[in-house]
C-alpha atoms as a PDB file:
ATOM      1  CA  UNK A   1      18.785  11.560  41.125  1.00  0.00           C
ATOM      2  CA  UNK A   2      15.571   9.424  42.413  1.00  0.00           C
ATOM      3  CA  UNK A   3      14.502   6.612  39.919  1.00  0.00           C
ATOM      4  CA  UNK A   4      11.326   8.281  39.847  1.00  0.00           C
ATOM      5  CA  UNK A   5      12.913  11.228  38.656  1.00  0.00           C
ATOM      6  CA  UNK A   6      15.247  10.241  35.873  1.00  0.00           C
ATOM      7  CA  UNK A   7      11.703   8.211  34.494  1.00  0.00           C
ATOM      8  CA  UNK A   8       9.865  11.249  34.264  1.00  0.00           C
ATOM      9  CA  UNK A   9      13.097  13.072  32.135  1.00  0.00           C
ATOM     10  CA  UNK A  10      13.616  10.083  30.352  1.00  0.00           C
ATOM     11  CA  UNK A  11       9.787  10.005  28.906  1.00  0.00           C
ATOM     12  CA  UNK A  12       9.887  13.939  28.773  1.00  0.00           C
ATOM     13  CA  UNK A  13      12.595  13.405  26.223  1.00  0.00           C
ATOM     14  CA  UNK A  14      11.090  10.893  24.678  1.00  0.00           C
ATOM     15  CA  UNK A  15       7.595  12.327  23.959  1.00  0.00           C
ATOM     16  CA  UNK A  16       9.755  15.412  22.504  1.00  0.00           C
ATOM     17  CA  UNK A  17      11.456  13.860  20.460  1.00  0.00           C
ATOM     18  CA  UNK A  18       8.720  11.492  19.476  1.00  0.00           C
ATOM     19  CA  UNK A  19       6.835  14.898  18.893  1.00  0.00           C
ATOM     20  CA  UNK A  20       9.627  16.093  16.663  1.00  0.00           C
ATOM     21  CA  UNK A  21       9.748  13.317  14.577  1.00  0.00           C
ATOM     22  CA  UNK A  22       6.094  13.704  13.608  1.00  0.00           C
ATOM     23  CA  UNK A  23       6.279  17.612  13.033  1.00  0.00           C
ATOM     24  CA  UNK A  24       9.275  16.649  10.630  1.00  0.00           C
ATOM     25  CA  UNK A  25       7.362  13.692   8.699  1.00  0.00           C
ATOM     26  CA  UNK A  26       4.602  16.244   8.057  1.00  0.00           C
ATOM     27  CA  UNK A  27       6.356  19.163   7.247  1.00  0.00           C
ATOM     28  CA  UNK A  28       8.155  16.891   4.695  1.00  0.00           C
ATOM     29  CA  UNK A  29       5.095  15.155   3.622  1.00  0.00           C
ATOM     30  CA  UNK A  30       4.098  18.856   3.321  1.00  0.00           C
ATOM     31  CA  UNK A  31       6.944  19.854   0.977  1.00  0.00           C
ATOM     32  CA  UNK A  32       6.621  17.356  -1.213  1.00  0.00           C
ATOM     33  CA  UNK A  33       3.170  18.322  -1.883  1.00  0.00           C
ATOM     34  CA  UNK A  34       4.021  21.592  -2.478  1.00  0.00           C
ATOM     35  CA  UNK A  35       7.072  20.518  -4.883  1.00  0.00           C
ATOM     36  CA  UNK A  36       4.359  18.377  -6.978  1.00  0.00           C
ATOM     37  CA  UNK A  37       1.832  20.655  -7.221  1.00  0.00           C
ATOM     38  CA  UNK A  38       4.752  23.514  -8.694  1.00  0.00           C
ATOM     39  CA  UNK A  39       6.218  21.139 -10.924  1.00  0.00           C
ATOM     40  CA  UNK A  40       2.827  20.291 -12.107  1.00  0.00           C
ATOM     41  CA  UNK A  41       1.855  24.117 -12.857  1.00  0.00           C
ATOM     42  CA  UNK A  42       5.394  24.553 -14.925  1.00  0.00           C
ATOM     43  CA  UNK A  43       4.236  21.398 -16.433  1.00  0.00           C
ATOM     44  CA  UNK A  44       1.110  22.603 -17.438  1.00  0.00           C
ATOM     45  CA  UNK A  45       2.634  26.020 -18.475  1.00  0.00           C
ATOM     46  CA  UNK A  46       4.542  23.644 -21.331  1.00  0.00           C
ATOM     47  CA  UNK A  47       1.994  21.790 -22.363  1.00  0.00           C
ATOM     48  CA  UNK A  48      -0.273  24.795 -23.288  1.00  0.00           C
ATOM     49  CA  UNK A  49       2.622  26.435 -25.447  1.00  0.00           C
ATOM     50  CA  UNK A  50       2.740  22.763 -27.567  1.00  0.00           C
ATOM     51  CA  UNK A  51      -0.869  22.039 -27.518  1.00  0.00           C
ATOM     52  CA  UNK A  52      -0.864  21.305 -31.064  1.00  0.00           C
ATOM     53  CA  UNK A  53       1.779  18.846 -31.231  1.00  0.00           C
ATOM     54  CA  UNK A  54       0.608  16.990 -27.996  1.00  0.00           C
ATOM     55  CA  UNK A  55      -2.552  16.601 -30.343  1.00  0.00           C
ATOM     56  CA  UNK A  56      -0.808  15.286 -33.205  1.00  0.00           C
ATOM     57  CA  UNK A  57       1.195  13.280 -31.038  1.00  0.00           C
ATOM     58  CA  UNK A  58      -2.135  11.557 -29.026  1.00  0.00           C
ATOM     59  CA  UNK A  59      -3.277  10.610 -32.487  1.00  0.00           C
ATOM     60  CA  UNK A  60      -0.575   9.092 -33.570  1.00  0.00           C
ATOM     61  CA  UNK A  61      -0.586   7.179 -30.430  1.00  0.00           C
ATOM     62  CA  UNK A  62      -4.145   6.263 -30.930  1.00  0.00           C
ATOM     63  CA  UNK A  63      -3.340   5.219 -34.268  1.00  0.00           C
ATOM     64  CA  UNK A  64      -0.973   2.387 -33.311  1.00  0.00           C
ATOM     65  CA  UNK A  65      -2.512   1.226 -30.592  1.00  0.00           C
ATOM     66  CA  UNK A  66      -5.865   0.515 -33.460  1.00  0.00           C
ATOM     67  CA  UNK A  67      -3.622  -1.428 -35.108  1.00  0.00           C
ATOM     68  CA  UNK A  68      -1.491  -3.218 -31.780  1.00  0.00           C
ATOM     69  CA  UNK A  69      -1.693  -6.886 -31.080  1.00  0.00           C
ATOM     70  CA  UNK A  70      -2.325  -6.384 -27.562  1.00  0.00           C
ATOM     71  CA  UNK A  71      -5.470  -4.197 -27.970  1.00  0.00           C
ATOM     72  CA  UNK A  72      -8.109  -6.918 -28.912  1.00  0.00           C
ATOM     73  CA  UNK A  73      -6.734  -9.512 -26.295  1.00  0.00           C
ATOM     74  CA  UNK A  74      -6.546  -5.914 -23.309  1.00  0.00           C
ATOM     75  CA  UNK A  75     -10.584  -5.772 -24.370  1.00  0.00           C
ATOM     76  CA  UNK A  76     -11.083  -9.658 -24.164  1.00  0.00           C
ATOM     77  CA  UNK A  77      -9.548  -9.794 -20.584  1.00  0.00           C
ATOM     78  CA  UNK A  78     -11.329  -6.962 -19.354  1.00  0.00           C
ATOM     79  CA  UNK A  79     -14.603  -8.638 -20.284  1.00  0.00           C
ATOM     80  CA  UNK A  80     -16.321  -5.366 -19.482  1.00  0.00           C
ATOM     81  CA  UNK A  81     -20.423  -5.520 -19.323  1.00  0.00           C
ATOM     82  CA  UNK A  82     -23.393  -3.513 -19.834  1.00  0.00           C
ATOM     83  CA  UNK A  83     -24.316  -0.694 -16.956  1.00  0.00           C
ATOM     84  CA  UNK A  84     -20.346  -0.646 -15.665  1.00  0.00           C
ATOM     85  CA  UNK A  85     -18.818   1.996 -14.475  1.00  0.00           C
ATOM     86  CA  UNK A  86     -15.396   2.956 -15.944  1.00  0.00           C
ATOM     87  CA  UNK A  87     -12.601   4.936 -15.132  1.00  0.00           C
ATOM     88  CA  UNK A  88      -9.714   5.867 -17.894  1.00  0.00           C
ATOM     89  CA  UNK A  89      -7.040   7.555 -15.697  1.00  0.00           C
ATOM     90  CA  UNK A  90      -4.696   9.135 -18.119  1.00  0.00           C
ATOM     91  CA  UNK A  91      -7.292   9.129 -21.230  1.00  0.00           C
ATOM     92  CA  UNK A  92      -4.562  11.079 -23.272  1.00  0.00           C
ATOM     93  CA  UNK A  93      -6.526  10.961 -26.575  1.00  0.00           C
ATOM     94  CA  UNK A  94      -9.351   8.456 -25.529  1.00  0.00           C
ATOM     95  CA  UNK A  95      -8.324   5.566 -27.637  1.00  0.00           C
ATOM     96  CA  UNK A  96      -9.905   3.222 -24.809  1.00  0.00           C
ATOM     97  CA  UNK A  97     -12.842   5.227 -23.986  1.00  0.00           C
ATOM     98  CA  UNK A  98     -14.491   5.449 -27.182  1.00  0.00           C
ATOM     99  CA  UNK A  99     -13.373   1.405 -27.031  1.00  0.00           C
ATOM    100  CA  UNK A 100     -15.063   1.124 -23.395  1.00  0.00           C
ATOM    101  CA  UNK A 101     -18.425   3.288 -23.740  1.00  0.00           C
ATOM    102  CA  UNK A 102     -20.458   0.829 -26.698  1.00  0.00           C
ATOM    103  CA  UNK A 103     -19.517  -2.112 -24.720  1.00  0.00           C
ATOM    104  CA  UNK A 104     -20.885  -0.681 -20.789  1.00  0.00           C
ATOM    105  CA  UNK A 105     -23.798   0.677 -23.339  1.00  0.00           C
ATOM    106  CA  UNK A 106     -26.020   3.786 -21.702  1.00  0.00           C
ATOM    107  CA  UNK A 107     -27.050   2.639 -18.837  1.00  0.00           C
ATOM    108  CA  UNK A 108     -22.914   2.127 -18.166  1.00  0.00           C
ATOM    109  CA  UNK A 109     -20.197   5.452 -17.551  1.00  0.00           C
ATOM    110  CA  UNK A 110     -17.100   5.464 -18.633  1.00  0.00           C
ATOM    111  CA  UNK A 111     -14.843   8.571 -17.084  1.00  0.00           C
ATOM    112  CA  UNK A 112     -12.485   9.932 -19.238  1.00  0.00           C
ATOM    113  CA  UNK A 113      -9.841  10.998 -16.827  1.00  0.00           C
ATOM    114  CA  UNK A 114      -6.363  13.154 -17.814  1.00  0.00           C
ATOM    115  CA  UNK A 115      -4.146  16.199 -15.964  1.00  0.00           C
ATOM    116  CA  UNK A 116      -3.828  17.534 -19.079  1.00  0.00           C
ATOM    117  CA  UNK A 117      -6.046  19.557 -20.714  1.00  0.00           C
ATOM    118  CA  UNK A 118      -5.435  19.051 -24.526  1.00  0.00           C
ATOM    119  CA  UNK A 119      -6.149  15.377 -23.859  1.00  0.00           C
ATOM    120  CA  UNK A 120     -10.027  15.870 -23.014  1.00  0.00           C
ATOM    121  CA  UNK A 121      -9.980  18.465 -25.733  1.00  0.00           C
ATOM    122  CA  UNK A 122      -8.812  15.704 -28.632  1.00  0.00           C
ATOM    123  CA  UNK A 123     -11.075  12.852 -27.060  1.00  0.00           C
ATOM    124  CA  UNK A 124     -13.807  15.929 -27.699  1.00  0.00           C
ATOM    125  CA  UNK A 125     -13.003  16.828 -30.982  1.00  0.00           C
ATOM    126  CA  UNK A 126     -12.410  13.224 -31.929  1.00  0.00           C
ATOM    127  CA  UNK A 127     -15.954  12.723 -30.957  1.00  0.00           C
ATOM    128  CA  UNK A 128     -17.015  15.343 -32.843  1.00  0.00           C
ATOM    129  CA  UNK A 129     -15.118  14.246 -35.627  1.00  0.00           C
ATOM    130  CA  UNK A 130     -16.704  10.977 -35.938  1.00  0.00           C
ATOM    131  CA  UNK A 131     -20.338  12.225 -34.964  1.00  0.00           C
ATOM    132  CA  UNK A 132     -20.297  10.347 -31.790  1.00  0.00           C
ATOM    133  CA  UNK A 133     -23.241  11.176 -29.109  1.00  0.00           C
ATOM    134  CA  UNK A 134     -22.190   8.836 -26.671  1.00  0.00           C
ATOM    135  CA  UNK A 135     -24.144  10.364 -23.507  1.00  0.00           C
ATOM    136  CA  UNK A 136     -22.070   7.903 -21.504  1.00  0.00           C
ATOM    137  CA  UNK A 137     -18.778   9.325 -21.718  1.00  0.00           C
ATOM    138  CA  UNK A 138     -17.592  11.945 -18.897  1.00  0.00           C
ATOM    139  CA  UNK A 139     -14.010  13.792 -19.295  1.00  0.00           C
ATOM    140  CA  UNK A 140     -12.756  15.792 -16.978  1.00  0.00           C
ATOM    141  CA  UNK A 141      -9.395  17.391 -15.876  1.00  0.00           C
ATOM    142  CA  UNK A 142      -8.110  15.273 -13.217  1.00  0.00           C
ATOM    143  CA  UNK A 143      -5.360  16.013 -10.110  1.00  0.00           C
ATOM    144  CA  UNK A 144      -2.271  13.862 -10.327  1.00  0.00           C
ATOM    145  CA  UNK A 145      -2.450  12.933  -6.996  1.00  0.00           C
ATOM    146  CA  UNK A 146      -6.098  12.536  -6.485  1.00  0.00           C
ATOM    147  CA  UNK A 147      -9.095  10.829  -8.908  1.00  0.00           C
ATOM    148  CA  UNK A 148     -11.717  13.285  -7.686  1.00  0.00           C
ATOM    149  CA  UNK A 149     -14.269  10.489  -7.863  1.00  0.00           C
ATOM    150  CA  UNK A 150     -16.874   9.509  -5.595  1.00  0.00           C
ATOM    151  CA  UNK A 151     -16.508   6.366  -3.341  1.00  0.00           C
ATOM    152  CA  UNK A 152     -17.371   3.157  -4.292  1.00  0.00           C
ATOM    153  CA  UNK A 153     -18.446   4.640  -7.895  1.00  0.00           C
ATOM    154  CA  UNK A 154     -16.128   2.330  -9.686  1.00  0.00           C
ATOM    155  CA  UNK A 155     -16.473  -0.886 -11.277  1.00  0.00           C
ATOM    156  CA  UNK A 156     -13.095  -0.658 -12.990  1.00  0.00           C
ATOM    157  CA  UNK A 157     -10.230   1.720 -12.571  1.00  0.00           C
ATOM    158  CA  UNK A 158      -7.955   1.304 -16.001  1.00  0.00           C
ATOM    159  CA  UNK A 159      -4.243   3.029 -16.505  1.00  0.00           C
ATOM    160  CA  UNK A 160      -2.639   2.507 -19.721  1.00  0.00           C
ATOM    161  CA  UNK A 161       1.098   3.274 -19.862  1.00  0.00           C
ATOM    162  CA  UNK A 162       0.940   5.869 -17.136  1.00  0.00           C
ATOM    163  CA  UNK A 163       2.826   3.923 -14.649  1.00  0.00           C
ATOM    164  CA  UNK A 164       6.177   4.098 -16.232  1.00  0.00           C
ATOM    165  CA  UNK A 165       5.938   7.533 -16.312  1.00  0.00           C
ATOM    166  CA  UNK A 166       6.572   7.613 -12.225  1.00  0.00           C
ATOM    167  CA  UNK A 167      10.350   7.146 -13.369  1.00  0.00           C
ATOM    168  CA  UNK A 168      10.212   9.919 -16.148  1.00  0.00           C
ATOM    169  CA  UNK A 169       9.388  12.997 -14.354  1.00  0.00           C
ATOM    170  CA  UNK A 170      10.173  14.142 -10.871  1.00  0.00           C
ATOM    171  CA  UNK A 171       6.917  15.544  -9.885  1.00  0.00           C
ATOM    172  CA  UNK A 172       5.700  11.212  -9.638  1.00  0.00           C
ATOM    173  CA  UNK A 173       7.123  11.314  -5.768  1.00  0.00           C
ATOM    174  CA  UNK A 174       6.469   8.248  -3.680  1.00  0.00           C
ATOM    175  CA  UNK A 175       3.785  10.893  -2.023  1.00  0.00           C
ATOM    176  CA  UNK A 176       1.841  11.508  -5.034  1.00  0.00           C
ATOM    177  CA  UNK A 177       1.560   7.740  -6.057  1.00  0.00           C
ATOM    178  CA  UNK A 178       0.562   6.433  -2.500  1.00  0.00           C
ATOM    179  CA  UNK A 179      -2.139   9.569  -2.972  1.00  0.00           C
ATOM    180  CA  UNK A 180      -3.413   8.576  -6.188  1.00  0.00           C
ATOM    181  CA  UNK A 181      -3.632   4.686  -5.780  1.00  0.00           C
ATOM    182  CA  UNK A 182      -5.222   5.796  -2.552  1.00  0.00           C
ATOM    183  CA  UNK A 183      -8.062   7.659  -4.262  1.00  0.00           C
ATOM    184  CA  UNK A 184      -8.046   5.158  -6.831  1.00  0.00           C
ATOM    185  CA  UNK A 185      -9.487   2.458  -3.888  1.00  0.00           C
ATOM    186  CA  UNK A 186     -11.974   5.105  -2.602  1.00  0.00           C
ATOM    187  CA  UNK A 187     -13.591   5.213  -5.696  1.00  0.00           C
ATOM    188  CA  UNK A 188     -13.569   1.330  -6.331  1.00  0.00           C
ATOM    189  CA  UNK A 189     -16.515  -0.677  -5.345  1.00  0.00           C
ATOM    190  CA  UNK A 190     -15.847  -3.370  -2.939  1.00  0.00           C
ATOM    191  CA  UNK A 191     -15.355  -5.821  -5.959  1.00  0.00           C
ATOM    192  CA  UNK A 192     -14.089  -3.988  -8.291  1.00  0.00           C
ATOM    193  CA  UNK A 193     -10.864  -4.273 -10.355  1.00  0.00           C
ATOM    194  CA  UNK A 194      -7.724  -1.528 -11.078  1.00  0.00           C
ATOM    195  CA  UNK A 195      -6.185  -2.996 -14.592  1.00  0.00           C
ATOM    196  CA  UNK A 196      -2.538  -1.197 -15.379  1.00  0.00           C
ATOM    197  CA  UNK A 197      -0.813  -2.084 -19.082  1.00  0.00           C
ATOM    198  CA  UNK A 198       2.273  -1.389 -19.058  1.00  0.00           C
ATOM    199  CA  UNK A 199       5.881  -1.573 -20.154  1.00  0.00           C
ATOM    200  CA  UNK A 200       8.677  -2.922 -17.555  1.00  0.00           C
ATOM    201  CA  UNK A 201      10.765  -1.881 -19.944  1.00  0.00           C
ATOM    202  CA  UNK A 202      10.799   1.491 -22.293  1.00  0.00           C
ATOM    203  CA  UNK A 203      13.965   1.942 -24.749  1.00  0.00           C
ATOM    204  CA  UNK A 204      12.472   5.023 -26.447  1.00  0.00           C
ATOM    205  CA  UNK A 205      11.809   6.597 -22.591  1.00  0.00           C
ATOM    206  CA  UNK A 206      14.965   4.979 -21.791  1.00  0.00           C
ATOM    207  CA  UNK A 207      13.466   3.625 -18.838  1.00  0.00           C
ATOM    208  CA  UNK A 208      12.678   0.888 -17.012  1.00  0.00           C
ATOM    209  CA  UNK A 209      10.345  -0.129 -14.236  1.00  0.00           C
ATOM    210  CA  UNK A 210      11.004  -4.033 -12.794  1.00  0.00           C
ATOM    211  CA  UNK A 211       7.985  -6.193 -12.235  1.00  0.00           C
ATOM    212  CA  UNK A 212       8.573  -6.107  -8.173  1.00  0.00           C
ATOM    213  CA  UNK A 213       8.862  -2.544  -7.683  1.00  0.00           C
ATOM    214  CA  UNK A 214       5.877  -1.576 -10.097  1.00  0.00           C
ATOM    215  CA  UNK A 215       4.149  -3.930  -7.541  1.00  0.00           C
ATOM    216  CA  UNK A 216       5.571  -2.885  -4.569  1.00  0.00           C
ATOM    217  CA  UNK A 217       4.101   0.659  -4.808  1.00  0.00           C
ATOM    218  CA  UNK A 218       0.602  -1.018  -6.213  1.00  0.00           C
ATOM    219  CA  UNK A 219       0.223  -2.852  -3.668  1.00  0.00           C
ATOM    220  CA  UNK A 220       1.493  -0.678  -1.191  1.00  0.00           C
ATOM    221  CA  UNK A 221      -1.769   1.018  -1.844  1.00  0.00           C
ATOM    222  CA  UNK A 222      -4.024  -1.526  -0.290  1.00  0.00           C
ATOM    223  CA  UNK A 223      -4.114  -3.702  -3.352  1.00  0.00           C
ATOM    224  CA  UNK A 224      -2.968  -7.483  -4.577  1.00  0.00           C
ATOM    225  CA  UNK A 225      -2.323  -8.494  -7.564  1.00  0.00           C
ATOM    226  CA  UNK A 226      -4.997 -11.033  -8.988  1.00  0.00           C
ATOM    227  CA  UNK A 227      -3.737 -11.621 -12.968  1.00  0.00           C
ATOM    228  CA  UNK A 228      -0.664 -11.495 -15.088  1.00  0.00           C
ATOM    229  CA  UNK A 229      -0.275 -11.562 -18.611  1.00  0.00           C
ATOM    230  CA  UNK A 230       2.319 -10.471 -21.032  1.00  0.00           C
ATOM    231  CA  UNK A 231       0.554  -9.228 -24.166  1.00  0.00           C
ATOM    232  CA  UNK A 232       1.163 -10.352 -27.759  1.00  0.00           C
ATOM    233  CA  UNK A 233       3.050  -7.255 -29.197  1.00  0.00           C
ATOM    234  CA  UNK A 234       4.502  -6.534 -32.653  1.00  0.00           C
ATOM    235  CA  UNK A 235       8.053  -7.795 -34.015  1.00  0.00           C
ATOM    236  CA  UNK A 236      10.503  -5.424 -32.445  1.00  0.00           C
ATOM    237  CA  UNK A 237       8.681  -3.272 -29.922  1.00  0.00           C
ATOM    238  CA  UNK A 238       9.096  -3.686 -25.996  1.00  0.00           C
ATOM    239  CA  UNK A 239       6.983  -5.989 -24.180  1.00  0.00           C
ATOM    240  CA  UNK A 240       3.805  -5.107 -22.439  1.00  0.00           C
ATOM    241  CA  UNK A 241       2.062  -6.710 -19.286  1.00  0.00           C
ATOM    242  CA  UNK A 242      -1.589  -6.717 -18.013  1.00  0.00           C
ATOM    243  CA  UNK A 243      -1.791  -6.209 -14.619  1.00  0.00           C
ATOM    244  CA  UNK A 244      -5.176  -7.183 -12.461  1.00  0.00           C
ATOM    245  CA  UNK A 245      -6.182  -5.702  -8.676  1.00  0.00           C
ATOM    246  CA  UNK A 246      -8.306  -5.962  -6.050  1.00  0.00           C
ATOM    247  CA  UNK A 247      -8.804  -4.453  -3.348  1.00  0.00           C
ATOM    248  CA  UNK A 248      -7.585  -5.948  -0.165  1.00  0.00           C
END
């Protein structure tokens, strides 16, 4: 066979199996999709049928973290100001958003941001509750694998203790994450900050999420790390870390 000839099989081969490769890396990227967005729906199916104790459960939550060390110093070193625009991804009761809307004031925004349902409807009737107007607060049912905000809208994007739950349920694939820190950086302004609190270490979730890989996947979405703190926490409860990004 000519030299000619056995180049022109050899990069026929090639570009099929080159072509191959990509068909398979989409068709997987594909399935996983699919696979989150099904174990999402049976997740929301169970979280209808226990509405009422998720609500219980988000005020208890929002109780203790009223009374946590950690939540004055979280407010100090996000320094927020007046007229900022604020994300809560994965509000659950809204604990931080009625914290974040008096200090970004009305000319500021502050997005209340869960998948689930009951969540915005507790931050609601906890506003009710209390009498609160506060024209500045938006909540809204959000994707898990997508923000749904518009670019460059954000001056801070803030998670509390929604990280760790990447290693709780199975429907947190690498896909979904690389997604969702993906939209997360759309929607940032060029200077603007993603803050994540969270636990390395869970013993009631019997989990546990080491510095490196949390940042690993972080930063994997176009992000580096700019702060580190560990936060003062109560006598017997796991430790808790502030975590500061920009945008690269």
């Amino acid at each position: 066979m000519k030299q000619g000839t056995v180049r022109v099989v050899f990069l026929t081969l090639l570009l099929v199996c080159l072509g191959n490769a990509v068909f398979l890396y989409f068709v997987h990227a594909r399935k996983q999709k699919l696979n989150a967005s099904a174990l999402s729906l049976r997740s929301e199916d169970y979280l209808r049928r226990h509405a009422e104790e998720l609500k219980l459960l988000y005020k208890d939550l929002d109780g203790v973290r009223a009374e946590a060390p950690a939540t004055r110093e979280i407010l100090r070193l996000l320094d927020l100001k007046g007229g900022e625009t604020i994300a809560d991804i994965g509000c659950g009761g809204g604990f931080y958003t009625l914290a974040f809307s008096p200090l970004v004031g009305p000319s500021g925004t502050v997005f209340a941001l869960d998948k689930k349902i009951v969540a915005v409807e507790v931050l609601k009737e906890q506003m009710e509750r209390r009498g609160l107007k506060a024209d500045n607060i938006r909540a809204q049912v959000s994707r898990v694998e997508e923000v749904g905000l518009p670019k460059e809208s954000l001056d801070l994007a803030f998670l509390c203790e929604v990280h760790m739950f990447r290693k709780v349920y199975p429907q947190y694939n690498p896909w979904v994450f690389r997604s969702f820190y993906g939209s997360i950086g759309r929607a940032l302004k060029p200077a603007g900050r993603l803050v994540v609190i969270e636990f390395v270490k869970h013993r009631a979730l019997r989990t546990t999420l080491s510095r490196e890989e949390m940042l690993r996947e972080i930063e994997g979405g176009g992000f580096e790390l700019v702060r580190f703190s560990r936060l003062p926490t109560a006598a017997n409860t796991d430790p808790e870390y502030y975590f500061e990004f920009r945008k690269r």
